[in-house]
Structures are given as structure tokens and as C-alpha cells.
C-alpha atoms as a PDB file:
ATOM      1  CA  UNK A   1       4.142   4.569   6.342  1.00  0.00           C
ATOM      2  CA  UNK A   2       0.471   2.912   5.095  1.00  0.00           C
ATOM      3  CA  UNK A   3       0.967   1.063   1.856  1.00  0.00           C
ATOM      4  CA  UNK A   4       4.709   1.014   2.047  1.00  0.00           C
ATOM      5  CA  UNK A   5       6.000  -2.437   2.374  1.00  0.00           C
ATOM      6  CA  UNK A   6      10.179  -2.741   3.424  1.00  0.00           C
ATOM      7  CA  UNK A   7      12.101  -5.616   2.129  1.00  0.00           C
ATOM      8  CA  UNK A   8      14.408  -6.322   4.839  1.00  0.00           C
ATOM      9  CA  UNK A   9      15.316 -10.025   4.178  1.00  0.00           C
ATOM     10  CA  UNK A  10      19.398 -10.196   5.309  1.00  0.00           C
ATOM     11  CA  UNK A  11      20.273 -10.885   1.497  1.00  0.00           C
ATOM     12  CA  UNK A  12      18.881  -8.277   0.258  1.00  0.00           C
ATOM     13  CA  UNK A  13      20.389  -6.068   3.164  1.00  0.00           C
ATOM     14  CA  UNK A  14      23.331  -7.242   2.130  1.00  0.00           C
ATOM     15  CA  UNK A  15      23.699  -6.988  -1.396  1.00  0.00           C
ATOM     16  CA  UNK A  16      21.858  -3.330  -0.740  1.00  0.00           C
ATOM     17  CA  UNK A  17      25.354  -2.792   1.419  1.00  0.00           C
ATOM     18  CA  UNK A  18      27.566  -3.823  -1.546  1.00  0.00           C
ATOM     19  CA  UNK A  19      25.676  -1.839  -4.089  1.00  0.00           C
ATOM     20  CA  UNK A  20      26.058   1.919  -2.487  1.00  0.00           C
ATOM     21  CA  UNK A  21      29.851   1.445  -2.107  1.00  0.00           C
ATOM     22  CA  UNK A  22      31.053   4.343  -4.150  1.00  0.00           C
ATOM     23  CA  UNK A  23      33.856   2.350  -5.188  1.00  0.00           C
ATOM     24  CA  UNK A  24      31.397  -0.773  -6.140  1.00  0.00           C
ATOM     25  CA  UNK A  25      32.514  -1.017 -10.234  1.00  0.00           C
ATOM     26  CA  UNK A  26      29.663  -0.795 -12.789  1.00  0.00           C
ATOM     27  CA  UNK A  27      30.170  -4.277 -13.647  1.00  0.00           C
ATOM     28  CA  UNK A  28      29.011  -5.148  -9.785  1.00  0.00           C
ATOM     29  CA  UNK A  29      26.515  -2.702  -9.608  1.00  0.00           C
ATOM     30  CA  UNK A  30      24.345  -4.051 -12.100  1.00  0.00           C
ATOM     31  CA  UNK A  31      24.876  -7.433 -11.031  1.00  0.00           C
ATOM     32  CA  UNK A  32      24.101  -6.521  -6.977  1.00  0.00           C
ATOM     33  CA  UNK A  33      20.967  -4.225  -8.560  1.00  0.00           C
ATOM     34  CA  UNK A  34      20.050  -7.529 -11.087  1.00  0.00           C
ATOM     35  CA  UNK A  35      20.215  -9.952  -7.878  1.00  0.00           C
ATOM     36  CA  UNK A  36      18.148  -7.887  -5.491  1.00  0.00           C
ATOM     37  CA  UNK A  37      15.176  -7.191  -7.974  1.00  0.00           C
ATOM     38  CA  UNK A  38      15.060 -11.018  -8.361  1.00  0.00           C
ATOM     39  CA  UNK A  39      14.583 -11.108  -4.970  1.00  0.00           C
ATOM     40  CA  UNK A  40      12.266  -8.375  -4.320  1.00  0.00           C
ATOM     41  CA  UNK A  41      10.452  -9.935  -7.096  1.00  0.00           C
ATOM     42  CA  UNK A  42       9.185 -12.505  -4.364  1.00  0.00           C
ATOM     43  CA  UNK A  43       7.438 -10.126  -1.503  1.00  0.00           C
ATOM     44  CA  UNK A  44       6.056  -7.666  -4.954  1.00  0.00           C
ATOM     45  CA  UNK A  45       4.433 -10.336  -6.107  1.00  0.00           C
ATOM     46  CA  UNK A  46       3.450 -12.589  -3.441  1.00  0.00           C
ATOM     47  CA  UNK A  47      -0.494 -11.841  -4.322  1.00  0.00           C
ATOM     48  CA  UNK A  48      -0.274 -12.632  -7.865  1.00  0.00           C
ATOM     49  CA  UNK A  49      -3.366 -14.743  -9.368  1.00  0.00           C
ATOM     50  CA  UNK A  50      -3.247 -17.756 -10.280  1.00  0.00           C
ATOM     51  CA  UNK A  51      -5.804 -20.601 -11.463  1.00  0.00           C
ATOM     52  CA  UNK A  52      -5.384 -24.907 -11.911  1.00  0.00           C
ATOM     53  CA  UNK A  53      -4.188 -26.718 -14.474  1.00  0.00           C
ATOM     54  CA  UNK A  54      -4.432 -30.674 -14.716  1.00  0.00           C
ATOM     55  CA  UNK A  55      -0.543 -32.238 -14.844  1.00  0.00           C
ATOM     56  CA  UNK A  56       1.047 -35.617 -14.741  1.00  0.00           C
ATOM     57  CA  UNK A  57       3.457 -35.977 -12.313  1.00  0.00           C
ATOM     58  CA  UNK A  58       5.673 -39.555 -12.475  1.00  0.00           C
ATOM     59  CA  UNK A  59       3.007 -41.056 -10.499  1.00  0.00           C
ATOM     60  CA  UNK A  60      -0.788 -39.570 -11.295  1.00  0.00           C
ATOM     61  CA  UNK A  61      -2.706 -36.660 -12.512  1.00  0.00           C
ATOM     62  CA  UNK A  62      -3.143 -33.929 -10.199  1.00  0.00           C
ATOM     63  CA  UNK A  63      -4.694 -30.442  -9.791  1.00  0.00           C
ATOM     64  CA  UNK A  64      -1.535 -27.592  -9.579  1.00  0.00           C
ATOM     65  CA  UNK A  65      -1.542 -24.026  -9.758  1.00  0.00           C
ATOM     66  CA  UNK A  66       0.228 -21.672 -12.236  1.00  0.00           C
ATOM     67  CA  UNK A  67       0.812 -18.002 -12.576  1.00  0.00           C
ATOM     68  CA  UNK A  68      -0.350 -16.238 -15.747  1.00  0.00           C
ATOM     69  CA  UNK A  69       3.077 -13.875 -16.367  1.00  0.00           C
ATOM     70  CA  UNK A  70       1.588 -13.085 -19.211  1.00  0.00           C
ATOM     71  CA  UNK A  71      -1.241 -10.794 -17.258  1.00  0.00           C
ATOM     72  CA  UNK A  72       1.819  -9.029 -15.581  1.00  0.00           C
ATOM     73  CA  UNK A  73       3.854  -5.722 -16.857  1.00  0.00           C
ATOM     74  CA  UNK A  74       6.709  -4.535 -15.633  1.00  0.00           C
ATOM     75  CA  UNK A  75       6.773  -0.660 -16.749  1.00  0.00           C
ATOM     76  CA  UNK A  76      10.040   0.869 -16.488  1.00  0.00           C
ATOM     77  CA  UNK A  77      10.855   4.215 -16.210  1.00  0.00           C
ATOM     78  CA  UNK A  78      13.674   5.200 -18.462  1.00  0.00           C
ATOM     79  CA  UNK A  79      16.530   4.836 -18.065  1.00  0.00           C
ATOM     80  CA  UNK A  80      17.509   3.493 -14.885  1.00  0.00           C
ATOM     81  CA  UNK A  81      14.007   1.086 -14.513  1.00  0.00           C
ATOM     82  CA  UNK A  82      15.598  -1.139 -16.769  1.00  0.00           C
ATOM     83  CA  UNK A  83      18.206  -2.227 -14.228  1.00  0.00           C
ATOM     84  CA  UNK A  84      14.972  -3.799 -12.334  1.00  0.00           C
ATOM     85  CA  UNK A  85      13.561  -5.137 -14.758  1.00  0.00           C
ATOM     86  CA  UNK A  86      16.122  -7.085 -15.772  1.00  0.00           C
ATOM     87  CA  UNK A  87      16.196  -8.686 -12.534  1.00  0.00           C
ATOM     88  CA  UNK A  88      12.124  -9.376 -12.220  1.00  0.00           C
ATOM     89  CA  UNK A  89      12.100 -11.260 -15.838  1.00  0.00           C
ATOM     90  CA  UNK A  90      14.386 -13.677 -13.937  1.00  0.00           C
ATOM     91  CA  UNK A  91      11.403 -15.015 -12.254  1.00  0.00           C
ATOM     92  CA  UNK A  92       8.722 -14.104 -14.328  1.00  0.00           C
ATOM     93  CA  UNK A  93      10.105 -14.234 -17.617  1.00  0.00           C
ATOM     94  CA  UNK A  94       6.670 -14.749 -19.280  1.00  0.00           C
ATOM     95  CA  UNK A  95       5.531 -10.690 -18.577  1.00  0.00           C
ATOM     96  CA  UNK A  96       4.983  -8.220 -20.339  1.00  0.00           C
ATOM     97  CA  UNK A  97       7.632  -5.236 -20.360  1.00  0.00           C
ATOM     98  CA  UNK A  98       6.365  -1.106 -20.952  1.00  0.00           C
ATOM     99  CA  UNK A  99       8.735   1.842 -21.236  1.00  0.00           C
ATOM    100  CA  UNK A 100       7.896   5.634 -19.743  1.00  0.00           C
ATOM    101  CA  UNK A 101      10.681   7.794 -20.766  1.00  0.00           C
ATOM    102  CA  UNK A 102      11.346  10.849 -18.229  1.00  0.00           C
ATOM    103  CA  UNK A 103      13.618  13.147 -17.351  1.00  0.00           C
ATOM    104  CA  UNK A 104      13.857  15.487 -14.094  1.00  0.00           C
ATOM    105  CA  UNK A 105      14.267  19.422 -15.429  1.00  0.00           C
ATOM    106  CA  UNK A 106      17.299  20.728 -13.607  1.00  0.00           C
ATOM    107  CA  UNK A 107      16.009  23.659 -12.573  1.00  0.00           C
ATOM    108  CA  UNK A 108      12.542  22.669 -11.411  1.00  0.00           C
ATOM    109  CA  UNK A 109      13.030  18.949 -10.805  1.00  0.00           C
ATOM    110  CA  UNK A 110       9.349  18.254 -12.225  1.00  0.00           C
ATOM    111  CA  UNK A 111       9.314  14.786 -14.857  1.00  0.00           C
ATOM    112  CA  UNK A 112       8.992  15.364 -18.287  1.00  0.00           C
ATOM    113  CA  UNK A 113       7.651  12.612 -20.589  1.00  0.00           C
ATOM    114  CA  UNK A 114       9.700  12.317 -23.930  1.00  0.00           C
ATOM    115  CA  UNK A 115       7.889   8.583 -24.271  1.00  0.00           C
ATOM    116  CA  UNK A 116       5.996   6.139 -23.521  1.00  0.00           C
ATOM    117  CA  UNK A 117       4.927   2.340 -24.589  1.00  0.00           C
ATOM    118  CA  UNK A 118       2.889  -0.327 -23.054  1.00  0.00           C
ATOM    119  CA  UNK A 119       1.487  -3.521 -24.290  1.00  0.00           C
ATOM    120  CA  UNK A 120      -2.200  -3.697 -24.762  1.00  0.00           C
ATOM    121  CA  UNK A 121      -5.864  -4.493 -23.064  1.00  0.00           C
ATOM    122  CA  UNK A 122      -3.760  -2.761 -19.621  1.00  0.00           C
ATOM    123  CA  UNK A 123      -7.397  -3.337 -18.123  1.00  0.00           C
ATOM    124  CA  UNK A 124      -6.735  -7.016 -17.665  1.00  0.00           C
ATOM    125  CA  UNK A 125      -3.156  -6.820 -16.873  1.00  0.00           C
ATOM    126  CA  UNK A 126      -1.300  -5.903 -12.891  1.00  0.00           C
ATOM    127  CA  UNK A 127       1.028  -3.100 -13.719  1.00  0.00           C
ATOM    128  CA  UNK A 128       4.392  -3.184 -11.714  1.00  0.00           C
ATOM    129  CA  UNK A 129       5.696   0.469 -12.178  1.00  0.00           C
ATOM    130  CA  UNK A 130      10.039   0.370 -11.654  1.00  0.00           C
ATOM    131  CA  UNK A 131      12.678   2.887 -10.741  1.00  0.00           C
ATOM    132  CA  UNK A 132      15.616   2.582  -8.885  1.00  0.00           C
ATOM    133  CA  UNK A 133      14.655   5.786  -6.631  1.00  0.00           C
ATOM    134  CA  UNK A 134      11.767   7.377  -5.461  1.00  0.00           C
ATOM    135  CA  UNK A 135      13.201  10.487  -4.703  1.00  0.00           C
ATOM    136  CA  UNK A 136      11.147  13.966  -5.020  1.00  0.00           C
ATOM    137  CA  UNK A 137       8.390  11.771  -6.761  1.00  0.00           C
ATOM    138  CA  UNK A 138       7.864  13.843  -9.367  1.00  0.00           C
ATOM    139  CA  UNK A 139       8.760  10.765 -12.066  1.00  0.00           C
ATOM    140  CA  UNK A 140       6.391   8.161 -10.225  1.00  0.00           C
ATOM    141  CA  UNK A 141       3.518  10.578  -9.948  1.00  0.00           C
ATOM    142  CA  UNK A 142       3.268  11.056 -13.444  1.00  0.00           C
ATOM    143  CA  UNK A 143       4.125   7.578 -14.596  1.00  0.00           C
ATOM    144  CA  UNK A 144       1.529   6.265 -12.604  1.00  0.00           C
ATOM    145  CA  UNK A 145      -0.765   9.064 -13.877  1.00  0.00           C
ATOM    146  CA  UNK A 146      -0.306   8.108 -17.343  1.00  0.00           C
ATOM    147  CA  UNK A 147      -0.446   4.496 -16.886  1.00  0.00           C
ATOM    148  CA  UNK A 148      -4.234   5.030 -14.816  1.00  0.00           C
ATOM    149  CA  UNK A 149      -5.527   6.287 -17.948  1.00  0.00           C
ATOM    150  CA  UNK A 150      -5.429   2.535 -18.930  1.00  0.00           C
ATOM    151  CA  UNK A 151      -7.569   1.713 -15.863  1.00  0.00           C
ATOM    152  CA  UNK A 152      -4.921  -1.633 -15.246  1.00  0.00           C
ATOM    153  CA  UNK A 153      -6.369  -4.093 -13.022  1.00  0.00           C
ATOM    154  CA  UNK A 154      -3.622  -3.334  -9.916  1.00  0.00           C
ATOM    155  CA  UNK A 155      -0.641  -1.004  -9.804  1.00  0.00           C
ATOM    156  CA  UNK A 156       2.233  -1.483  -7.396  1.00  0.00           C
ATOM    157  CA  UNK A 157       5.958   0.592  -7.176  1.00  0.00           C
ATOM    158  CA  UNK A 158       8.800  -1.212  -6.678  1.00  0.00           C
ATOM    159  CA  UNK A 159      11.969   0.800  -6.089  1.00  0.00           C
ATOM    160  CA  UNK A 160      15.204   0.137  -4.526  1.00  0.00           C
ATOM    161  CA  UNK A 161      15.601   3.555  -1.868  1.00  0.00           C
ATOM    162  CA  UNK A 162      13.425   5.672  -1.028  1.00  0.00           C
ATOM    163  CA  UNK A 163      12.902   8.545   1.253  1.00  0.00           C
ATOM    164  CA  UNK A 164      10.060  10.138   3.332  1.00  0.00           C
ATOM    165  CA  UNK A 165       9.353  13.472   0.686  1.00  0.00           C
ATOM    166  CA  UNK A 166       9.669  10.578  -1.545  1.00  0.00           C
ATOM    167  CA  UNK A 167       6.329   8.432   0.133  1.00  0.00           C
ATOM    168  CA  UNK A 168       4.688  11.350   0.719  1.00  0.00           C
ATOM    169  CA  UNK A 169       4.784  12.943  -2.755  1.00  0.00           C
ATOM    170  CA  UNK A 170       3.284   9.833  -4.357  1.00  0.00           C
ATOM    171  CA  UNK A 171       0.782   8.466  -1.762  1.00  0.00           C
ATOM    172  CA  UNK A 172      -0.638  12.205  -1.624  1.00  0.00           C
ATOM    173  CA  UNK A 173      -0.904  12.083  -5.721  1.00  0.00           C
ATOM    174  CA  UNK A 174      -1.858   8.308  -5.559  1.00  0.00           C
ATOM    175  CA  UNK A 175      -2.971   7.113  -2.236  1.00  0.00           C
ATOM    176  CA  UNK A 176      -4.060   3.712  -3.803  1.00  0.00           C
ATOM    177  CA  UNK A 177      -0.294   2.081  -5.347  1.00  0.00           C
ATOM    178  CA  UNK A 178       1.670   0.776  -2.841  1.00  0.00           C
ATOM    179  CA  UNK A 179       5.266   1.352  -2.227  1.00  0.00           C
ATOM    180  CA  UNK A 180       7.885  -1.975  -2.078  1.00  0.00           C
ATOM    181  CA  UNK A 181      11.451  -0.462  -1.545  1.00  0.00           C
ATOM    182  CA  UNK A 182      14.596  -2.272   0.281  1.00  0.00           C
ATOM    183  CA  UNK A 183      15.328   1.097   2.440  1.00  0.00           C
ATOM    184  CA  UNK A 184      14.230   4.590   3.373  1.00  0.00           C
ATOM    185  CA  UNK A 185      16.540   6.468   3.859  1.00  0.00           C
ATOM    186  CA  UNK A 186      17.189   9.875   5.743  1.00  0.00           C
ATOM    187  CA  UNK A 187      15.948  12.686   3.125  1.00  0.00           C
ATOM    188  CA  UNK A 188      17.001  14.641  -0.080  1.00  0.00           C
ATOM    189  CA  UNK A 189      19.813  17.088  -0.611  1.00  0.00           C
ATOM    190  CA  UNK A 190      19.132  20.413  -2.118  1.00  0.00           C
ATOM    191  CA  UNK A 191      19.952  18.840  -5.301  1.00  0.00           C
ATOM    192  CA  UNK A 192      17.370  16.111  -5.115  1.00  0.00           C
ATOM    193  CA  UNK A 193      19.080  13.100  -4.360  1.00  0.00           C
ATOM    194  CA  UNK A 194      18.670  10.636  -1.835  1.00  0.00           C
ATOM    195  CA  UNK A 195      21.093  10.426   1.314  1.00  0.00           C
ATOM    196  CA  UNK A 196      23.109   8.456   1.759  1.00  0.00           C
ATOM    197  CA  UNK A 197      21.810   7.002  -0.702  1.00  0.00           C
ATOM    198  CA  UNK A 198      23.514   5.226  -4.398  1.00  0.00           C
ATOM    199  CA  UNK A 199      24.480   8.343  -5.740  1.00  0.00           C
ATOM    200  CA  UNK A 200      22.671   8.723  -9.378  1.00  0.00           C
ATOM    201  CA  UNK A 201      21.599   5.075 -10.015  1.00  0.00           C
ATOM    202  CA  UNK A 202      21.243   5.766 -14.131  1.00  0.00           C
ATOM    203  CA  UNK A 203      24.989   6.795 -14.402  1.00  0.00           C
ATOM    204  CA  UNK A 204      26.214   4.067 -11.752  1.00  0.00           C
ATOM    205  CA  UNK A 205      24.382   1.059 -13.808  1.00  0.00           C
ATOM    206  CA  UNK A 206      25.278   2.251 -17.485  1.00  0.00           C
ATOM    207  CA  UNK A 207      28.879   3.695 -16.614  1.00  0.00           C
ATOM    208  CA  UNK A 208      27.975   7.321 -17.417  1.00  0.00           C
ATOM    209  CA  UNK A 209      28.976  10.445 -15.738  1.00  0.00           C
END
């Protein structure tokens, strides 16, 4: 488990809890998946650069420190990275946001791109790649294969479960990104899907079926 950092903080435990409730409404869902990316948000970026400014306070000038959001992307992949997103802009609402649209082939579960967006100069910019599960892999590997063509300054993946074909799949393709998840859990059905798991996280945040 190199390069695969759990969030186990007891709120975010708990919230995880509420979430995978199969009777947990969509309204709740998104709000439970909305609060725990805020907090993940802390521990994902807990390196992030920063540099001085000179402030006044009520009392003297001083020296502080500052984050540059600006040098940050969140890249979503589509459609269910958006409910993490959402969350992360909470705390950092000065980054920058990218879109990679894929979709998992039924019959061979291999991630095809139908888009993909980022903002500019990716070389100075840390890349934050999102997705609610890092299941077979296939999705992550090739997001994070068509964002290296940018040569970003850092990558990172931030999901909400995981599983161990999951880890494996993308630290074999891309032994360099880390992995920030709130669980792993046991392995994938025959279908593809994590268990226990949230069920499909795309149809559970936008009310689809």
C-alpha cells in the first residue's frame, strides 16, 4: 500500500457511513459526498506551496503565508468527479477546474475518452485528478495518461473507495501519483463494482438509474 494515503479522521468515517446507506436520498448523498471532499481536501493538500506576503494586522505589519489556488487544478472525471469537486472549491475556491469525459465499455470495462479540457501552462500547475471510485482503474490510468502529456508540476488521486485491483491497476500504470481515498474496501464483483461499496456513485449523486 506505498503511495496510498487513508483518510480515517472519525468525521469523515462517519459521514462515509451515512453516504453508502442504500436508502441515503440523493439529496443527502451529495451533501455527505460535498462534506467529505471538503474535508479530504485538508490531508490532499497538506503539501501545497506557498510563499509571504507583507499584511497589516490591527496592530503591525507582518510577514504571513498564502496559498496560490490559482497554481492548483482539480480535474474531474466525468460525470461523477464533479461531486468532489464541488466539495474541494469549498476550500480552495481560487483553483482551477479541468474535465476528462469517460465512460467504462460494458463489455470490456476499458475507459473511453469522449472529452477532455484543462486550463493552460499545466507545467506550472499541481494537478488533483477526482473520481468517486477507483475501481478496475481503467478510467484513472488513462486520465492520468492524458493529463502527463502536459508534464504538470505534481499529480495526486483523490477518490472516495477504493479497492486493492483498484491500487494495483494504477500504481503499476503510474507508480509516481499517489492514492488519497477514505476506504479500501474488500474487492470487485464480476460486474466491476466495488464491495460493499456505494453502489454506482454517478447515478446515486445525479438521481439516475
Amino acid at each position: 500500500m506505498d503511495d496510498v494515503v487513508l483518510i480515517d479522521h472519525p468525521l469523515v468515517q462517519h459521514k462515509l457511513t451515512l453516504l453508502r446507506r442504500k436508502d441515503t436520498s440523493t439529496n443527502d448523498f451529495r451533501r455527505l459526498l460535498n462534506e467529505i471532499s471538503t474535508l479530504m481536501a485538508y490531508e490532499v493538500l497538506h503539501d501545497i506551496p506557498m510563499h509571504p506576503i507583507t499584511i497589516e494586522t490591527p496592530l503591525e505589519t507582518m510577514t504571513a503565508n498564502v496559498i496560490d489556488g490559482k497554481k492548483v487544478v482539480f480535474a474531474s472525471i466525468l460525470r461523477a468527479g464533479t461531486g468532489i469537486v464541488d466539495g474541494m472549491l469549498t476550500v480552495v475556491p481560487g483553483a482551477r477546474v479541468g474535465h476528462i469525459g469517460l465512460y467504462r465499455d460494458p463489455k470490456t470495462l476499458i475507459a473511453v475518452e469522449y472529452y477532455f479540457k484543462m486550463p493552460g501552462d499545466l507545467a506550472e500547475r499541481d494537478v488533483v485528478v477526482v473520481d468517486p471510485m477507483l475501481a478496475t482503474g481503467h478510467s484513472a490510468v488513462a486520465a492520468v495518461e492524458r493529463i502527463k502529456e502536459y508534464s504538470p508540476r505534481s499529480i495526486k488521486f483523490v477518490c472516495l473507495l477504493t479497492c486493492p485491483q483498484g491500487i494495483e491497476a494504477l500504481h503499476s500504470a503510474h507508480p509516481d501519483v499517489p492514492i488519497f481515498t477514505a476506504a479500501v474496501d474488500r474487492e470487485l464483483d464480476e460486474n466491476g463494482y466495488i464491495v460493499p461499496g456505494i453502489g454506482d456513485a454517478g447515478d446515486r449523486i445525479f438521481g439516475t438509474t
